[in-house]
C-alpha atoms as a PDB file:
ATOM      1  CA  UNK A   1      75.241  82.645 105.079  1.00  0.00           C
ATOM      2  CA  UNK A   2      76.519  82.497 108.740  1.00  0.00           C
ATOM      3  CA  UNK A   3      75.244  84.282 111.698  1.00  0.00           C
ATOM      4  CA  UNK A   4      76.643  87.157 112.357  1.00  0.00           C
ATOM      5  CA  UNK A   5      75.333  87.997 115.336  1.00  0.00           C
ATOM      6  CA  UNK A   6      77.925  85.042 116.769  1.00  0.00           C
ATOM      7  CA  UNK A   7      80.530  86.010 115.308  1.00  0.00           C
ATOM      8  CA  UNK A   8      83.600  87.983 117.080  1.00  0.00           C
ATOM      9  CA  UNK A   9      83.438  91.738 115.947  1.00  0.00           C
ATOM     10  CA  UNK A  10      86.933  92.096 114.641  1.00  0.00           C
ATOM     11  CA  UNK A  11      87.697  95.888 113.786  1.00  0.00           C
ATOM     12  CA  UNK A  12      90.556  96.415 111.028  1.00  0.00           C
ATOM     13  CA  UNK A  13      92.151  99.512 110.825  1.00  0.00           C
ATOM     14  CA  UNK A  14      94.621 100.419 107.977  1.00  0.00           C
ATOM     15  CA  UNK A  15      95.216 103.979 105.931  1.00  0.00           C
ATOM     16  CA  UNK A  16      96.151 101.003 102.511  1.00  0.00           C
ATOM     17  CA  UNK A  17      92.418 100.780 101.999  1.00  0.00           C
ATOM     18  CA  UNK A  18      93.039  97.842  99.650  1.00  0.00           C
ATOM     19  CA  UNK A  19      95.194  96.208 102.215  1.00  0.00           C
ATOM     20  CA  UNK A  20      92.762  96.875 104.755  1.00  0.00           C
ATOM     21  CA  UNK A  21      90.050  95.243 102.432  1.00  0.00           C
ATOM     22  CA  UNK A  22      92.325  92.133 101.948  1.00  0.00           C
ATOM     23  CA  UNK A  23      93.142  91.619 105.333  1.00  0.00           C
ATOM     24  CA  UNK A  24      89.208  91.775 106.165  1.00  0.00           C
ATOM     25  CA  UNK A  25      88.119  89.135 103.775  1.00  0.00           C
ATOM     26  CA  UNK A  26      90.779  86.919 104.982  1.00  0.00           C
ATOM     27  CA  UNK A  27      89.131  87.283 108.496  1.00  0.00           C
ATOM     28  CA  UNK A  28      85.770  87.214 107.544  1.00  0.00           C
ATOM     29  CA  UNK A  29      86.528  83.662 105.531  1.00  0.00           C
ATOM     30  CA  UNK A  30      88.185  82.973 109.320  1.00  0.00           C
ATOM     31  CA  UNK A  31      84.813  83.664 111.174  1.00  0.00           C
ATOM     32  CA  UNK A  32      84.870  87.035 112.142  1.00  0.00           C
ATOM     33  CA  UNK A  33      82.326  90.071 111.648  1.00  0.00           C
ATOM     34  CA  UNK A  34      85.043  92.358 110.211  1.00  0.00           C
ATOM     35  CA  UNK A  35      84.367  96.533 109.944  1.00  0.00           C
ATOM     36  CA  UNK A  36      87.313  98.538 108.544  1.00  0.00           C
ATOM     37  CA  UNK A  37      88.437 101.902 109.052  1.00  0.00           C
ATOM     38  CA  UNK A  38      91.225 104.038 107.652  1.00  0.00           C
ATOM     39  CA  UNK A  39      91.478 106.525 110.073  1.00  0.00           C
ATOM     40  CA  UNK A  40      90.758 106.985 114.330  1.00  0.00           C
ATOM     41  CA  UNK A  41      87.667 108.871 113.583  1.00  0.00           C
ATOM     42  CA  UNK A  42      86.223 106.284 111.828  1.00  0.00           C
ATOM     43  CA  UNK A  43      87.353 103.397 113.992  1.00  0.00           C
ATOM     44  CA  UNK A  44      85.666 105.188 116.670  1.00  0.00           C
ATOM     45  CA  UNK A  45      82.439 105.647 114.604  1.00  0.00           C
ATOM     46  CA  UNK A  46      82.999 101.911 114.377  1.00  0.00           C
ATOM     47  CA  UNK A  47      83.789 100.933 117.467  1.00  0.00           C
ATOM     48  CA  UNK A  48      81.221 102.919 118.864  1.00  0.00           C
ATOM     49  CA  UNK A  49      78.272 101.176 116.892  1.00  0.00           C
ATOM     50  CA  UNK A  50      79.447  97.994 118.068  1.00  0.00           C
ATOM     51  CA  UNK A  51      82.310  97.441 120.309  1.00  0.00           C
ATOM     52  CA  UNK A  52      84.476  95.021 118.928  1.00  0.00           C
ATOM     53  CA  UNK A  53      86.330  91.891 120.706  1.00  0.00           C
ATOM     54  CA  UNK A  54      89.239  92.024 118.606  1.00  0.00           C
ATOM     55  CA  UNK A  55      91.404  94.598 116.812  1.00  0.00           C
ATOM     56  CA  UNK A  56      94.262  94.604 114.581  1.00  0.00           C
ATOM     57  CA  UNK A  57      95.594  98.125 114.475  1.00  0.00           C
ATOM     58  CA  UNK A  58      98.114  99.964 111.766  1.00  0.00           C
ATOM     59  CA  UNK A  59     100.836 101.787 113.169  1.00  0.00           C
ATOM     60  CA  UNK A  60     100.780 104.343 110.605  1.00  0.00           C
ATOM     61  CA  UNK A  61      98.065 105.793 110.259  1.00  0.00           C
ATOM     62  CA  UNK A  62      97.606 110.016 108.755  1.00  0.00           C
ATOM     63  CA  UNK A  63      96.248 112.059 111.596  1.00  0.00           C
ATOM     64  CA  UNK A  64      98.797 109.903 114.344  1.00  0.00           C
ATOM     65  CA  UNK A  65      99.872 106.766 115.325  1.00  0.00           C
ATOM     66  CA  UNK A  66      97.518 103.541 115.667  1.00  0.00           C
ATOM     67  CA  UNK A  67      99.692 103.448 119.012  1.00  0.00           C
ATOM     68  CA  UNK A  68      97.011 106.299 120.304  1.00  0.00           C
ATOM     69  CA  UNK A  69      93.861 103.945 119.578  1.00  0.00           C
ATOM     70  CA  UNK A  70      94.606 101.181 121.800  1.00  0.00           C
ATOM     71  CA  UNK A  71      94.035 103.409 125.055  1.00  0.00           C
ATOM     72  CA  UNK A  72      90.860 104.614 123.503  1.00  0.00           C
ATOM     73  CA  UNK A  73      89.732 100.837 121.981  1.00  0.00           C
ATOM     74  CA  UNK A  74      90.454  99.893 125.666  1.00  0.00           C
ATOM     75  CA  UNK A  75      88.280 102.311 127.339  1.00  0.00           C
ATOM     76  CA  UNK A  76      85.480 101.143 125.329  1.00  0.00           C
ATOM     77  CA  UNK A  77      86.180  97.712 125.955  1.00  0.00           C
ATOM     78  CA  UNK A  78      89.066  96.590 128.603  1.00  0.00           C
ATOM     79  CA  UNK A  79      88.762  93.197 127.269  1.00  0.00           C
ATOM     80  CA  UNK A  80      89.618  94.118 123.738  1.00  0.00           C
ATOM     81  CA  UNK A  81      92.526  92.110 122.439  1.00  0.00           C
ATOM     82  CA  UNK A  82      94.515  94.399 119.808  1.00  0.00           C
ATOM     83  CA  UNK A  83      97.295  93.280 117.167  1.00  0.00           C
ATOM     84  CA  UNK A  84      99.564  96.263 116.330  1.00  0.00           C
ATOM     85  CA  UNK A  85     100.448  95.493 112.569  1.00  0.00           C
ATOM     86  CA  UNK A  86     103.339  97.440 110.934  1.00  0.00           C
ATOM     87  CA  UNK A  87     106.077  98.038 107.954  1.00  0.00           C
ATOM     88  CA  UNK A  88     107.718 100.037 110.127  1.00  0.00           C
ATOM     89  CA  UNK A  89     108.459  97.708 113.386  1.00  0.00           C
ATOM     90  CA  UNK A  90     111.032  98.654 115.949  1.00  0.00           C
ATOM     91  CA  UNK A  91     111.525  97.841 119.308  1.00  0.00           C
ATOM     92  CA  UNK A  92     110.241 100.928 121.212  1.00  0.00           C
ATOM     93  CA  UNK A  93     106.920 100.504 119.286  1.00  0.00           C
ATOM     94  CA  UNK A  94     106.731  97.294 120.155  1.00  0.00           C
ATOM     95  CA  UNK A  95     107.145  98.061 123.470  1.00  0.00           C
ATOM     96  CA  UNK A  96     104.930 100.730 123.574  1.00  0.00           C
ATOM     97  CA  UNK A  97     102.404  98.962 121.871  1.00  0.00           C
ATOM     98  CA  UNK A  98     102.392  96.469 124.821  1.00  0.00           C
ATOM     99  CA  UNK A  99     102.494  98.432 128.085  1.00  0.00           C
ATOM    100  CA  UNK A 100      99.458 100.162 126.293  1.00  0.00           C
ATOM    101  CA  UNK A 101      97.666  96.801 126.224  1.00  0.00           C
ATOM    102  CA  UNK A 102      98.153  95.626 122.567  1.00  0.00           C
ATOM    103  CA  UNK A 103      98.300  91.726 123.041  1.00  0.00           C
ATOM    104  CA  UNK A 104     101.059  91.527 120.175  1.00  0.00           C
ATOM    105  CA  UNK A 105     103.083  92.982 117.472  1.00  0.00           C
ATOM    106  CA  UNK A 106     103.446  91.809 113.787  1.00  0.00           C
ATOM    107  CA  UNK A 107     105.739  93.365 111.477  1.00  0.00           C
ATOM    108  CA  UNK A 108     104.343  93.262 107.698  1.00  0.00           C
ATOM    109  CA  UNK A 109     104.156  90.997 105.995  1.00  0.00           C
ATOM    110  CA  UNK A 110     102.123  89.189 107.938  1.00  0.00           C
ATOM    111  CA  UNK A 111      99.335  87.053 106.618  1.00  0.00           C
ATOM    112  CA  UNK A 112      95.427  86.334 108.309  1.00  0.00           C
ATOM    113  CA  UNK A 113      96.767  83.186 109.881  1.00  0.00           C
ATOM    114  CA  UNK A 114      99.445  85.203 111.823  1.00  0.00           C
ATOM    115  CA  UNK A 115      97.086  87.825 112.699  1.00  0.00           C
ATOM    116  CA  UNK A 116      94.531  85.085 114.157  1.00  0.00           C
ATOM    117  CA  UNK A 117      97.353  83.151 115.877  1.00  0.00           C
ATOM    118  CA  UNK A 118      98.564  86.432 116.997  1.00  0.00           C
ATOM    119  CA  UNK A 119      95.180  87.491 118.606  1.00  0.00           C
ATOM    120  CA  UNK A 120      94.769  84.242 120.481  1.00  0.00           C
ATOM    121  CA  UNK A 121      98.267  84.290 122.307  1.00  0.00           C
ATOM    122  CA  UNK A 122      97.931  84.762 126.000  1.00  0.00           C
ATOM    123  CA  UNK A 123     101.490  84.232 127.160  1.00  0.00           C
ATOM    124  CA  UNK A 124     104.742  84.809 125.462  1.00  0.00           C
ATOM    125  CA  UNK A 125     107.093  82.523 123.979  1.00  0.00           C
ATOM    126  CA  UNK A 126     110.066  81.673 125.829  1.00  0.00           C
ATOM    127  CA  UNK A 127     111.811  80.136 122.977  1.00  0.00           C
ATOM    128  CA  UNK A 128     112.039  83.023 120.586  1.00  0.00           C
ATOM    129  CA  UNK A 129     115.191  83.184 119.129  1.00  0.00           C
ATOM    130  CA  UNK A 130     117.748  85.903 120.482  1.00  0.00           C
ATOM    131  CA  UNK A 131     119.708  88.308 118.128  1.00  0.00           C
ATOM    132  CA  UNK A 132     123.442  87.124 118.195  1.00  0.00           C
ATOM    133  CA  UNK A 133     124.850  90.278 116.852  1.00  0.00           C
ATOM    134  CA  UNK A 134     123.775  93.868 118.044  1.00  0.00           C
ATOM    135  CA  UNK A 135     121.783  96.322 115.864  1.00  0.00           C
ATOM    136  CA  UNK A 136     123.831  98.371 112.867  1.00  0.00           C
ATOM    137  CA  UNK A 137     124.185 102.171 113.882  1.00  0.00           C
ATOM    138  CA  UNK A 138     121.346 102.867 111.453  1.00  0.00           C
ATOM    139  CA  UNK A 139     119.047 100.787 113.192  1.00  0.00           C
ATOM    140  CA  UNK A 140     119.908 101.893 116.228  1.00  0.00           C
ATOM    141  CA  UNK A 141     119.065 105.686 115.186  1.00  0.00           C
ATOM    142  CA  UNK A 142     115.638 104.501 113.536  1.00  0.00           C
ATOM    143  CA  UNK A 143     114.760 103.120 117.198  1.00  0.00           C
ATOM    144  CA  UNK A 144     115.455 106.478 118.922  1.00  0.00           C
ATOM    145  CA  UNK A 145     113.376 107.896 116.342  1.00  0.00           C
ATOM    146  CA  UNK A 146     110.922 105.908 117.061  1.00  0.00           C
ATOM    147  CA  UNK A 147     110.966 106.007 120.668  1.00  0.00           C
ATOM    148  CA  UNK A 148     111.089 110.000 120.757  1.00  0.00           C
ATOM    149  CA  UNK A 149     108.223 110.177 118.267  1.00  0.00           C
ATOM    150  CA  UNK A 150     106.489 107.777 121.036  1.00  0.00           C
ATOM    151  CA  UNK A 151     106.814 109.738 123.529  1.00  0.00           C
ATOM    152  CA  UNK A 152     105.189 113.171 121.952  1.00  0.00           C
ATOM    153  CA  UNK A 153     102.080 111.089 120.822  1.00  0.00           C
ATOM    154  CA  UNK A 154     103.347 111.287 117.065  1.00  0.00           C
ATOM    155  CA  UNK A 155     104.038 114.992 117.278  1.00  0.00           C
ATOM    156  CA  UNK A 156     106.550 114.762 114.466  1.00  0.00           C
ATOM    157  CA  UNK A 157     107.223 118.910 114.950  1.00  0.00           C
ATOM    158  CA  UNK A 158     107.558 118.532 118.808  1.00  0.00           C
ATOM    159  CA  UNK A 159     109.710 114.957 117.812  1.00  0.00           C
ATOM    160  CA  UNK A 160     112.240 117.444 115.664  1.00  0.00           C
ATOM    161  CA  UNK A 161     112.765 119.543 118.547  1.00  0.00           C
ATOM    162  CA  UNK A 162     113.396 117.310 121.408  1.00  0.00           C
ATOM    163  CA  UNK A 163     115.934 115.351 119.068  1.00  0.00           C
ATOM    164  CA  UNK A 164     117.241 118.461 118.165  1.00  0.00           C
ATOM    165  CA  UNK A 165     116.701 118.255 114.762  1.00  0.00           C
ATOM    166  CA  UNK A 166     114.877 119.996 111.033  1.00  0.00           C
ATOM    167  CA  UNK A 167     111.279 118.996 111.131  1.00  0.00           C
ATOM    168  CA  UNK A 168     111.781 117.916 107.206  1.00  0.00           C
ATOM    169  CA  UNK A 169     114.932 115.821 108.129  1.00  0.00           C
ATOM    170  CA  UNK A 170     113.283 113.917 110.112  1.00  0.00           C
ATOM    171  CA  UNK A 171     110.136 113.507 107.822  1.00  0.00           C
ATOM    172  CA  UNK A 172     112.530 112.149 105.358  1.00  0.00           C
ATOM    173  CA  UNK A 173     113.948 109.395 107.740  1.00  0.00           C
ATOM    174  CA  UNK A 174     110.348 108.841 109.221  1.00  0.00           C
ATOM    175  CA  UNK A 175     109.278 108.215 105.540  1.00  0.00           C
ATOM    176  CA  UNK A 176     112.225 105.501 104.640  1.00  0.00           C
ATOM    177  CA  UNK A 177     111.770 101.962 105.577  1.00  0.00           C
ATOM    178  CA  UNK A 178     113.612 100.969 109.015  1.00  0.00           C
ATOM    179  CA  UNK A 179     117.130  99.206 108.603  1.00  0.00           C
ATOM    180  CA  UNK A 180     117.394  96.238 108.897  1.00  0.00           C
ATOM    181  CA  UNK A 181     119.038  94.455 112.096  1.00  0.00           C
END
């Protein structure tokens, strides 16, 4: 049995409680102390008992967005390095995600070895490969979505109104999967 005691604290947290399971043995078998949480009150608990190093945050999660744990992960420990993992990725997320101090983004699927890789990157890469056609109208709209629903904190009744728009609309496009670029 290793020592866990030297072992990064890696905190998982993911509303798929199987997924969230998965995901943890896969990083446990990769060397890390793993605790899981399905929800920000109990990644607090968590993270409370025992700040960890490293993070790999759902984007969806119930009560809000895994967007408003990073702040709160960082307070606890500015040197935190979080992964934002998602089914629903878009670009304002992603961006979001960053400026709030999320070291990366990973759109499900995305396996252990991605997440590790992802949580060791200091730099970006200049060589990712650029889009050659823009985004389908569809897209577009999921991104201002997105964006809006960013900016209220993931107030999806104070989302409706700035975009103008029935609260159960835009539950119904907030529940369908992003299209595709």
């Amino acid at each position: 049995m290793s020592d866990t005691v030297s072992q990064p604290r890696l905190l998982v947290v993911d509303d798929d409680q199987t997924f969230g399971q998965v995901l943890g043995r896969a990083l446990e078998r990769r060397g890390f102390c793993v605790q899981i949480a399905t929800d920000i009150p109990g990644a607090l608990a968590r993270a409370a008992e025992a700040p960890p190093q490293y993070a790999v945050l759902d984007l969806s999660l119930p009560e809000s967005s895994g967007l408003a744990l990073i702040a709160q992960l960082k307070h606890l420990d500015p040197g935190v390095r979080i992964v934002v993992l998602t089914g629903y990725a878009s670009v304002a997320t992603a961006v979001e995600a960053i400026k709030l101090g999320a070291v990366h983004y990973l759109a499900k699927p995305a396996n252990a070895d991605d997440v590790v890789a992802s949580l060791g990157r200091v730099a970006g890469n200049p060589e990712i490969e650029v889009a050659q056609q823009p985004p389908s109208v569809s897209r577009v709209e999921w991104e201002h979505i997105q964006r809006v629903l960013a900016e209220h904190g993931g107030n999806v009744s104070a989302t409706a109104r700035a975009l103008r728009m029935h609260r159960r609309t835009l539950q119904r496009k907030l529940v369908k999967r992003p299209a595709q670029q």
